[in-house]
PDB file of N, CA and C in Angstrom:
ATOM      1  N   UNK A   1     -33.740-183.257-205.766  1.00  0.00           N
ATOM      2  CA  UNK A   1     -32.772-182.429-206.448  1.00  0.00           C
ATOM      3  C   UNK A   1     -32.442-181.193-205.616  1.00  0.00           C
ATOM      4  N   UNK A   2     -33.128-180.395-204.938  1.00  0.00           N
ATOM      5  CA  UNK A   2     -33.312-180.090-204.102  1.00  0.00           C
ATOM      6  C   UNK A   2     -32.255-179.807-203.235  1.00  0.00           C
ATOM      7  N   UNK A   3     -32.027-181.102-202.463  1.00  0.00           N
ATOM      8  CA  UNK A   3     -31.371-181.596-201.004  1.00  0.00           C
ATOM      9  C   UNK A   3     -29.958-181.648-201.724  1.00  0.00           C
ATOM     10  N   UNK A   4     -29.542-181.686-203.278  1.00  0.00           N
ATOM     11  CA  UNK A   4     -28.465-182.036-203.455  1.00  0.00           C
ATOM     12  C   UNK A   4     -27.946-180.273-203.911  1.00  0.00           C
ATOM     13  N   UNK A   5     -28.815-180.024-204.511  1.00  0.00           N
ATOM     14  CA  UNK A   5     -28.295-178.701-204.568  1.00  0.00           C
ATOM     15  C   UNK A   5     -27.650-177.833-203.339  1.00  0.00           C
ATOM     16  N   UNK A   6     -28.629-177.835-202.424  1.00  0.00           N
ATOM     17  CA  UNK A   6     -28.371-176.724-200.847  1.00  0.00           C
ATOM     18  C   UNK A   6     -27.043-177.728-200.262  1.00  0.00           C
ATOM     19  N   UNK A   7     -26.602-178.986-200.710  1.00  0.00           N
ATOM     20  CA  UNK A   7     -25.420-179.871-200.445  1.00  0.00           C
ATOM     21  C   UNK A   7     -24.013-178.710-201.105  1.00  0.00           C
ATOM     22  N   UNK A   8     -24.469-178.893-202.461  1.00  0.00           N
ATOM     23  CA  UNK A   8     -23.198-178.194-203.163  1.00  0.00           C
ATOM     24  C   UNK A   8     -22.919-176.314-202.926  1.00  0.00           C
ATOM     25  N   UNK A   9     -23.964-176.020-201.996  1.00  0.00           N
ATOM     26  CA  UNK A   9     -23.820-174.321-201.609  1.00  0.00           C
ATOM     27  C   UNK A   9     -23.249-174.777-200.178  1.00  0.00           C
ATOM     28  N   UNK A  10     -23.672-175.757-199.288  1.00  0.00           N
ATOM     29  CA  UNK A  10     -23.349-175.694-198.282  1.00  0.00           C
ATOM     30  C   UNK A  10     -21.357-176.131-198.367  1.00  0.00           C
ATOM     31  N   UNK A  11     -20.930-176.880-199.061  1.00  0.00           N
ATOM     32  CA  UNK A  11     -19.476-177.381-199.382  1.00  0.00           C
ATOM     33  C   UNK A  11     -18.969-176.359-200.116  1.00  0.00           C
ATOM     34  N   UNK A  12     -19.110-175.291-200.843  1.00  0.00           N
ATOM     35  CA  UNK A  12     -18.781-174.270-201.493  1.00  0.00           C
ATOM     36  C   UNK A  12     -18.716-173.058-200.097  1.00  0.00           C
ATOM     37  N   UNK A  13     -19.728-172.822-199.182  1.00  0.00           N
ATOM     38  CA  UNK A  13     -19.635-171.991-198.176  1.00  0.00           C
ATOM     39  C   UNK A  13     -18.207-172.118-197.229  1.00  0.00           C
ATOM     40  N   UNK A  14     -18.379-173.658-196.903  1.00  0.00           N
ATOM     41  CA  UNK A  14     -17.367-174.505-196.156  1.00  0.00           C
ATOM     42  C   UNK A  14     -15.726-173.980-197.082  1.00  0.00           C
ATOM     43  N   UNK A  15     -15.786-174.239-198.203  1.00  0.00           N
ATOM     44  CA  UNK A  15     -14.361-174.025-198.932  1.00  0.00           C
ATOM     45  C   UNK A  15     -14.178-172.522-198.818  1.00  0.00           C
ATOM     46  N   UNK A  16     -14.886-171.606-198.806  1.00  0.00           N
ATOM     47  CA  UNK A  16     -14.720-170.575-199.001  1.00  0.00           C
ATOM     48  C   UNK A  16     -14.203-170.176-197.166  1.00  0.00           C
ATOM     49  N   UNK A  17     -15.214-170.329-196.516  1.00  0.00           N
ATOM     50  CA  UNK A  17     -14.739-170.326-195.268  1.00  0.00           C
ATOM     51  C   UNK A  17     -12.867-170.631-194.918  1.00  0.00           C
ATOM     52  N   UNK A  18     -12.721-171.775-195.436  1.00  0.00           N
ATOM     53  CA  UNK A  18     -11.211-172.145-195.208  1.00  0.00           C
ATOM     54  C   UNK A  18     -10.272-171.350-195.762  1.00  0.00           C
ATOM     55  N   UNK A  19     -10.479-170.634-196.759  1.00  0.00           N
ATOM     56  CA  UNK A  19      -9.945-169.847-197.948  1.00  0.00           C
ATOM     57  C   UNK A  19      -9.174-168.865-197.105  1.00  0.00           C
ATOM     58  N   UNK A  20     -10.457-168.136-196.598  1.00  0.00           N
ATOM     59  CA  UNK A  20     -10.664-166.746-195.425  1.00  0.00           C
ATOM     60  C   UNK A  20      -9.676-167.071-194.613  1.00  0.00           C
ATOM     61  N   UNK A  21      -9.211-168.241-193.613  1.00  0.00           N
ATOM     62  CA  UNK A  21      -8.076-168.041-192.832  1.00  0.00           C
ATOM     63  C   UNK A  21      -6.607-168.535-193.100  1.00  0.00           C
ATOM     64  N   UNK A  22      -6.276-168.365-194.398  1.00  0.00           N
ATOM     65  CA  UNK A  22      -5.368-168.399-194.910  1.00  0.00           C
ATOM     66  C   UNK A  22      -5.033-167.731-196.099  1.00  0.00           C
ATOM     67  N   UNK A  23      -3.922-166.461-195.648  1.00  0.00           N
ATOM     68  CA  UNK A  23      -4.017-165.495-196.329  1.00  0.00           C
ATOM     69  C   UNK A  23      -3.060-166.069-197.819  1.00  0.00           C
ATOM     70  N   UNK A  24      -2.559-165.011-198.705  1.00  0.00           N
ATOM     71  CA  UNK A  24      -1.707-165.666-199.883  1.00  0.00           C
ATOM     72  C   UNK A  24      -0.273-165.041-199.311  1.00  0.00           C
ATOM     73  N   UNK A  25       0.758-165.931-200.125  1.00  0.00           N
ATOM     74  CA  UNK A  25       2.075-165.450-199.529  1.00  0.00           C
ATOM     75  C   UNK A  25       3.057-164.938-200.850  1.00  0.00           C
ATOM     76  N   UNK A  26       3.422-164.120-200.866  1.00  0.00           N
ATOM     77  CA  UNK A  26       3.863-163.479-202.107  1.00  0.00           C
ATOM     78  C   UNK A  26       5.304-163.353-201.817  1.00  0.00           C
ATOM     79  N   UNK A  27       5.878-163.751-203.317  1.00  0.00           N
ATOM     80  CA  UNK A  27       7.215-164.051-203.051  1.00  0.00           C
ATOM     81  C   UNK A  27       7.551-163.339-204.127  1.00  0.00           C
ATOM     82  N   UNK A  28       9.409-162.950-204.309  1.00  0.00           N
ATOM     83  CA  UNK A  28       9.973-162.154-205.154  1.00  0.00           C
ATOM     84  C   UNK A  28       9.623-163.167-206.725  1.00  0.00           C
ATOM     85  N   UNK A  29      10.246-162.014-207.462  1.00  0.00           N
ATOM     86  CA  UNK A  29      10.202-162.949-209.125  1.00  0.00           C
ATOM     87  C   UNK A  29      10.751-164.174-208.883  1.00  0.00           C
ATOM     88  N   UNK A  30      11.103-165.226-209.796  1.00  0.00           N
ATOM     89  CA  UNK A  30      11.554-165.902-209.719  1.00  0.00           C
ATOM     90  C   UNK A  30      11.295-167.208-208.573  1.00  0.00           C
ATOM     91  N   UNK A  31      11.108-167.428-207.686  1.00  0.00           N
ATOM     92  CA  UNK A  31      11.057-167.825-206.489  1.00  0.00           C
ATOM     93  C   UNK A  31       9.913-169.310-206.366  1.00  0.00           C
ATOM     94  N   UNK A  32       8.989-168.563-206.999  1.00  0.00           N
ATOM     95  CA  UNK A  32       8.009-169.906-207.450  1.00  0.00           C
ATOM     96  C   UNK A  32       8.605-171.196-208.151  1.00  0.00           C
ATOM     97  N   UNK A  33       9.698-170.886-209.400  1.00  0.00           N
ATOM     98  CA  UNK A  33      10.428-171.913-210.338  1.00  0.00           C
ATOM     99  C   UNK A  33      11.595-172.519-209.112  1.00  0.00           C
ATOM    100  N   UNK A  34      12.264-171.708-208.415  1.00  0.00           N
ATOM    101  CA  UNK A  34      13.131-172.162-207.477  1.00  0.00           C
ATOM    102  C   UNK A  34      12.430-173.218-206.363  1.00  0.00           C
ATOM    103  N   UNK A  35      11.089-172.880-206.070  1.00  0.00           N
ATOM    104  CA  UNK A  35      10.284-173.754-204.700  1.00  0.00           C
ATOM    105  C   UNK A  35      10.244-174.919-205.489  1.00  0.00           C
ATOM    106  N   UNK A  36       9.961-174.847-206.704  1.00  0.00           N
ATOM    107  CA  UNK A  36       8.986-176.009-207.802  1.00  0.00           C
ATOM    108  C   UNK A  36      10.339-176.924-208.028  1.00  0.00           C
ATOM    109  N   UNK A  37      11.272-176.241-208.152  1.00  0.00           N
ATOM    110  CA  UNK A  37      12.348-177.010-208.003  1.00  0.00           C
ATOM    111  C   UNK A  37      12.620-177.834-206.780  1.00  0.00           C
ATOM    112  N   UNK A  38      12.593-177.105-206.036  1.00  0.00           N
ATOM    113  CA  UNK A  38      12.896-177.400-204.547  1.00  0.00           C
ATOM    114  C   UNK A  38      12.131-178.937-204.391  1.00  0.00           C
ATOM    115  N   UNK A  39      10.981-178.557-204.347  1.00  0.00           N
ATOM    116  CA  UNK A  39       9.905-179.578-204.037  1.00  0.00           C
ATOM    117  C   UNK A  39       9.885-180.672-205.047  1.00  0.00           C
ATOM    118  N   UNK A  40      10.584-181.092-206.057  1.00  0.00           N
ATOM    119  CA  UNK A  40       9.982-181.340-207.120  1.00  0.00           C
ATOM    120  C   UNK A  40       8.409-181.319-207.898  1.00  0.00           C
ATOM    121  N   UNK A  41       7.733-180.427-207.894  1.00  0.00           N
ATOM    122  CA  UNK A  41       6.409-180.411-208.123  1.00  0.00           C
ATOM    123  C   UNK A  41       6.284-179.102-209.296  1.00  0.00           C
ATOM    124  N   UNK A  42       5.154-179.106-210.017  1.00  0.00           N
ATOM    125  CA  UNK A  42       4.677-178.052-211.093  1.00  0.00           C
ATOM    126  C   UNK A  42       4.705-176.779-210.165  1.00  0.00           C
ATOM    127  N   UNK A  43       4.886-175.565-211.043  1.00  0.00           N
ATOM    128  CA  UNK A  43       5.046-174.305-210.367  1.00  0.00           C
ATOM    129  C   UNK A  43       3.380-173.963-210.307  1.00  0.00           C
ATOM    130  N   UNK A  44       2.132-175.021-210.755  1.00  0.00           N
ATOM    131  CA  UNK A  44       0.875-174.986-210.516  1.00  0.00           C
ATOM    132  C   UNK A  44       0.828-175.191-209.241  1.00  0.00           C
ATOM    133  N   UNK A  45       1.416-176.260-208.915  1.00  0.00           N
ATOM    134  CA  UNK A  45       1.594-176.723-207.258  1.00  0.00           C
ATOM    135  C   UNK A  45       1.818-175.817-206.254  1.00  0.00           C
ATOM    136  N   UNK A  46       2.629-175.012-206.745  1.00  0.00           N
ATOM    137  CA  UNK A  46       3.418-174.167-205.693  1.00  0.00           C
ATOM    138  C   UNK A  46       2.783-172.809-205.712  1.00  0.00           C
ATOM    139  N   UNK A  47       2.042-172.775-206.601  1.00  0.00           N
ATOM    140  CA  UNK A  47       1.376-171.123-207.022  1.00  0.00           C
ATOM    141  C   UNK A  47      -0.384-171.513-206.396  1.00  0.00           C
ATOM    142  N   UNK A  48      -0.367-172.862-206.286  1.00  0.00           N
ATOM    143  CA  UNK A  48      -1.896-173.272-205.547  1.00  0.00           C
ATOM    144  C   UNK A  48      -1.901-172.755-204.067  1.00  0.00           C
ATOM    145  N   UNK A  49      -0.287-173.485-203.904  1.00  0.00           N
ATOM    146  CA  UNK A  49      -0.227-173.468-202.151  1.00  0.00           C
ATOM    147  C   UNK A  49       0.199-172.353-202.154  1.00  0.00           C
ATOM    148  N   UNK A  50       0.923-171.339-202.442  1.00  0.00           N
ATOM    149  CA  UNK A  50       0.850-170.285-201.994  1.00  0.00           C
ATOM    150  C   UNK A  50      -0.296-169.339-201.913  1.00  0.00           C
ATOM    151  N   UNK A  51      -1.263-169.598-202.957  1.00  0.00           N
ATOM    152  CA  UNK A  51      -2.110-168.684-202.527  1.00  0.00           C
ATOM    153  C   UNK A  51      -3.556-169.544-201.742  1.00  0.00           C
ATOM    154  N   UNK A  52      -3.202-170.226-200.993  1.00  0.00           N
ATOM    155  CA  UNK A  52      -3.967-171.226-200.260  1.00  0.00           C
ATOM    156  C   UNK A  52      -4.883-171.680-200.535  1.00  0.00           C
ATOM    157  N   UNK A  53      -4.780-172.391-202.027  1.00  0.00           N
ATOM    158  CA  UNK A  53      -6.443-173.090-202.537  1.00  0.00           C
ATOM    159  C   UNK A  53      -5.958-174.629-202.120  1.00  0.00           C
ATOM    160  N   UNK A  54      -4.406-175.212-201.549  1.00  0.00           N
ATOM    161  CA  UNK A  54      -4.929-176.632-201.541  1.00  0.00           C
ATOM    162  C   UNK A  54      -4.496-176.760-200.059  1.00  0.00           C
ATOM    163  N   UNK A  55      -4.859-177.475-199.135  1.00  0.00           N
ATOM    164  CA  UNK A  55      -4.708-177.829-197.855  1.00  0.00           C
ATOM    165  C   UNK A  55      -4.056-179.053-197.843  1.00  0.00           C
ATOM    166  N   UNK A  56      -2.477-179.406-197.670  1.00  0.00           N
ATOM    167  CA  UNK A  56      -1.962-180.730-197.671  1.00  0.00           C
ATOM    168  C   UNK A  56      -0.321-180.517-196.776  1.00  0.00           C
ATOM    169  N   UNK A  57       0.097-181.720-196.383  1.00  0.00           N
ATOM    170  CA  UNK A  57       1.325-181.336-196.230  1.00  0.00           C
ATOM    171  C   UNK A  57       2.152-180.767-196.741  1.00  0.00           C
ATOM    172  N   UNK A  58       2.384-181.382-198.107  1.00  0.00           N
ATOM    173  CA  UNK A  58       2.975-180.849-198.963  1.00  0.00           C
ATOM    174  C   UNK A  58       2.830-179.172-199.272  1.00  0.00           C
ATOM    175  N   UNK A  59       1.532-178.642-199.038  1.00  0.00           N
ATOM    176  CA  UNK A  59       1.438-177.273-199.550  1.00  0.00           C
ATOM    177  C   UNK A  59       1.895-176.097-198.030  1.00  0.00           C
ATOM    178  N   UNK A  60       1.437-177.097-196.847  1.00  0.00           N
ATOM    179  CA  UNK A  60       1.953-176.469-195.917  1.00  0.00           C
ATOM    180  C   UNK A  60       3.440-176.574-195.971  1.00  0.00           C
ATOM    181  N   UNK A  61       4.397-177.568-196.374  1.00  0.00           N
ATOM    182  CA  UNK A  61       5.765-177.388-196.481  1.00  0.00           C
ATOM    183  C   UNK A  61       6.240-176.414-197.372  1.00  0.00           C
ATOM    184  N   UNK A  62       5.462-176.311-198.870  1.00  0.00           N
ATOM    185  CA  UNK A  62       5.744-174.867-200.014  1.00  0.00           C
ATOM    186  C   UNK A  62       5.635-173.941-199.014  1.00  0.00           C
ATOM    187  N   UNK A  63       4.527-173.406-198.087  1.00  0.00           N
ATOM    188  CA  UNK A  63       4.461-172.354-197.760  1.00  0.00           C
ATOM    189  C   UNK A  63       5.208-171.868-196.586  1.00  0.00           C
ATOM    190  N   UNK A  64       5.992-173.077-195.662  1.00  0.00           N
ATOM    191  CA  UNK A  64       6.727-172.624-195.096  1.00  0.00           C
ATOM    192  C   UNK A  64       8.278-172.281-195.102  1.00  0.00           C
ATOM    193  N   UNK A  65       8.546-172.932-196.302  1.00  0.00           N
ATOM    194  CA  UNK A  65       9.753-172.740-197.454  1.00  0.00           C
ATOM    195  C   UNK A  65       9.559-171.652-197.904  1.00  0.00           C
ATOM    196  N   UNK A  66       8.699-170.715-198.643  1.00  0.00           N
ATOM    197  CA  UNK A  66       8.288-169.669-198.967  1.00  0.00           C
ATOM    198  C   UNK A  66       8.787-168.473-198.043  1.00  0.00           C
ATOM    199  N   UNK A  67       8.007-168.633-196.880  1.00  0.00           N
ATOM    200  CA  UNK A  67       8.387-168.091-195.601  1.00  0.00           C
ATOM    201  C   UNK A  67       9.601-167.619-195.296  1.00  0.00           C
ATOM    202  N   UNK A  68       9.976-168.813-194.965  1.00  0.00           N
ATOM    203  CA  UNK A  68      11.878-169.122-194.992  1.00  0.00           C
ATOM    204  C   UNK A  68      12.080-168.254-195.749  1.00  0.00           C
ATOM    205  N   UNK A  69      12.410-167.852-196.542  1.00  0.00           N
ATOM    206  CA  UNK A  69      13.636-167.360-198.065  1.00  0.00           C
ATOM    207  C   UNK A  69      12.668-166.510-198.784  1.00  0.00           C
ATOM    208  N   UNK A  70      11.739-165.421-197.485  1.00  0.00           N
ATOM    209  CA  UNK A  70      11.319-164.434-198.031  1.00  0.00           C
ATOM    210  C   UNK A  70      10.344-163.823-198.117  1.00  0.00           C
ATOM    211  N   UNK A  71       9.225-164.608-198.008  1.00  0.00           N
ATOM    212  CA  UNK A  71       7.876-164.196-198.694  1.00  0.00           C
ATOM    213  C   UNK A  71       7.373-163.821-197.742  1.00  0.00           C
ATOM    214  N   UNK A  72       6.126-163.222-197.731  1.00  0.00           N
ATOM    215  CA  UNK A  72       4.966-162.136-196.883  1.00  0.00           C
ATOM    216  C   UNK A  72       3.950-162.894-197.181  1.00  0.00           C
ATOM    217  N   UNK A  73       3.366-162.813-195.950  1.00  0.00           N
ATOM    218  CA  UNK A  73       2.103-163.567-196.132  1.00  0.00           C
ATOM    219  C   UNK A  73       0.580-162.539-196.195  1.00  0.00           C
ATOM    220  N   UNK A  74      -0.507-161.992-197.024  1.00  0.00           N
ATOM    221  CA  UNK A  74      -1.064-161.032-196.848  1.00  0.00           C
ATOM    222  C   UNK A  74      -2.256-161.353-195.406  1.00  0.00           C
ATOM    223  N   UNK A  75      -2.983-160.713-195.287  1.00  0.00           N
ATOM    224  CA  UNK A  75      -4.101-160.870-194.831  1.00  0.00           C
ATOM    225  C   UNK A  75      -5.513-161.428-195.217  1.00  0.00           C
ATOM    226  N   UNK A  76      -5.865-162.128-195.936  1.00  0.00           N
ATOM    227  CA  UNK A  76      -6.750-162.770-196.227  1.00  0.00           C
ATOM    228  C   UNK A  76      -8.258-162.605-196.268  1.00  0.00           C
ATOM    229  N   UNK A  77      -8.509-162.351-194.944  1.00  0.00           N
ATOM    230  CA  UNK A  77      -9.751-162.017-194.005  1.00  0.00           C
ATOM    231  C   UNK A  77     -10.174-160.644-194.794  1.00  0.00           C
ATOM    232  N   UNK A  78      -8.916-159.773-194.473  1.00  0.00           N
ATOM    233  CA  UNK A  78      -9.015-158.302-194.413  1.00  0.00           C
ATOM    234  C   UNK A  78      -9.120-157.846-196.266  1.00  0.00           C
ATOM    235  N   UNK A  79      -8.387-159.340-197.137  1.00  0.00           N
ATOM    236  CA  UNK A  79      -8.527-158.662-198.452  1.00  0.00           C
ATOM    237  C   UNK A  79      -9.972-158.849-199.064  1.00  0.00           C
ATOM    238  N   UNK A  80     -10.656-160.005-198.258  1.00  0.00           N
ATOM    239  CA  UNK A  80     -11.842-160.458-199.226  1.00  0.00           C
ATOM    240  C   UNK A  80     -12.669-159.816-198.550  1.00  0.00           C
ATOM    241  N   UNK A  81     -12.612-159.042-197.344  1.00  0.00           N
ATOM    242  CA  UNK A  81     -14.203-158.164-196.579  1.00  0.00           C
ATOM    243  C   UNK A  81     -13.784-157.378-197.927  1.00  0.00           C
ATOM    244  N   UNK A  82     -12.698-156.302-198.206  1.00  0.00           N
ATOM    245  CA  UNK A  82     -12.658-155.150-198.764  1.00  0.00           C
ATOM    246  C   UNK A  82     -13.457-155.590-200.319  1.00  0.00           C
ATOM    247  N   UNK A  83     -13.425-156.820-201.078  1.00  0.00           N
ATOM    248  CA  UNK A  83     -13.475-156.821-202.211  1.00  0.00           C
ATOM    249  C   UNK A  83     -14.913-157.125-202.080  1.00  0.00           C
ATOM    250  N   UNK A  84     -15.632-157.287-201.095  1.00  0.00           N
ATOM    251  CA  UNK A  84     -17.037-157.520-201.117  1.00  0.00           C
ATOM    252  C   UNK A  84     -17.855-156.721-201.383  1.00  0.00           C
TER     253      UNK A  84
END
């Protein structure tokens, strides 16, 4: 039980790690319902990938659409040292 536990800290370290180099990208009002449109997908979809919890093509295409037509991408690294 053990070996499975220090499994699920070590894959939780790993996710968190990935988190860190991808900052969130913040877009005007509105803009999320317009991508969700765009993409056809839930504005869950598009509010995941923007703030970089899913890693896929698809979320790399939201976020570079995002980009496109506006949005800022923060710093990531620099927001989660501060909140530590």
């Amino acid at each position: 039980m053990h070996y499975l536990s220090n499994q699920k800290v070590a894959i939780k370290v790993q996710k968190n790690q990935i988190e860190m180099h991808m900052g969130e990208i913040l877009t005007k009002y509105g803009e999320r319902g317009k991508l969700a449109k765009l993409f056809n997908v839930s504005e869950v979809t598009v509010r995941n990938a923007l703030k970089g919890r899913t890693r896929s093509e698809l979320s790399d295409r939201i976020r570079k659409a995002a980009l496109e037509r506006g949005g800022s991408e923060t710093d990531s690294t620099k927001d989660k040292l501060e909140h530590q």
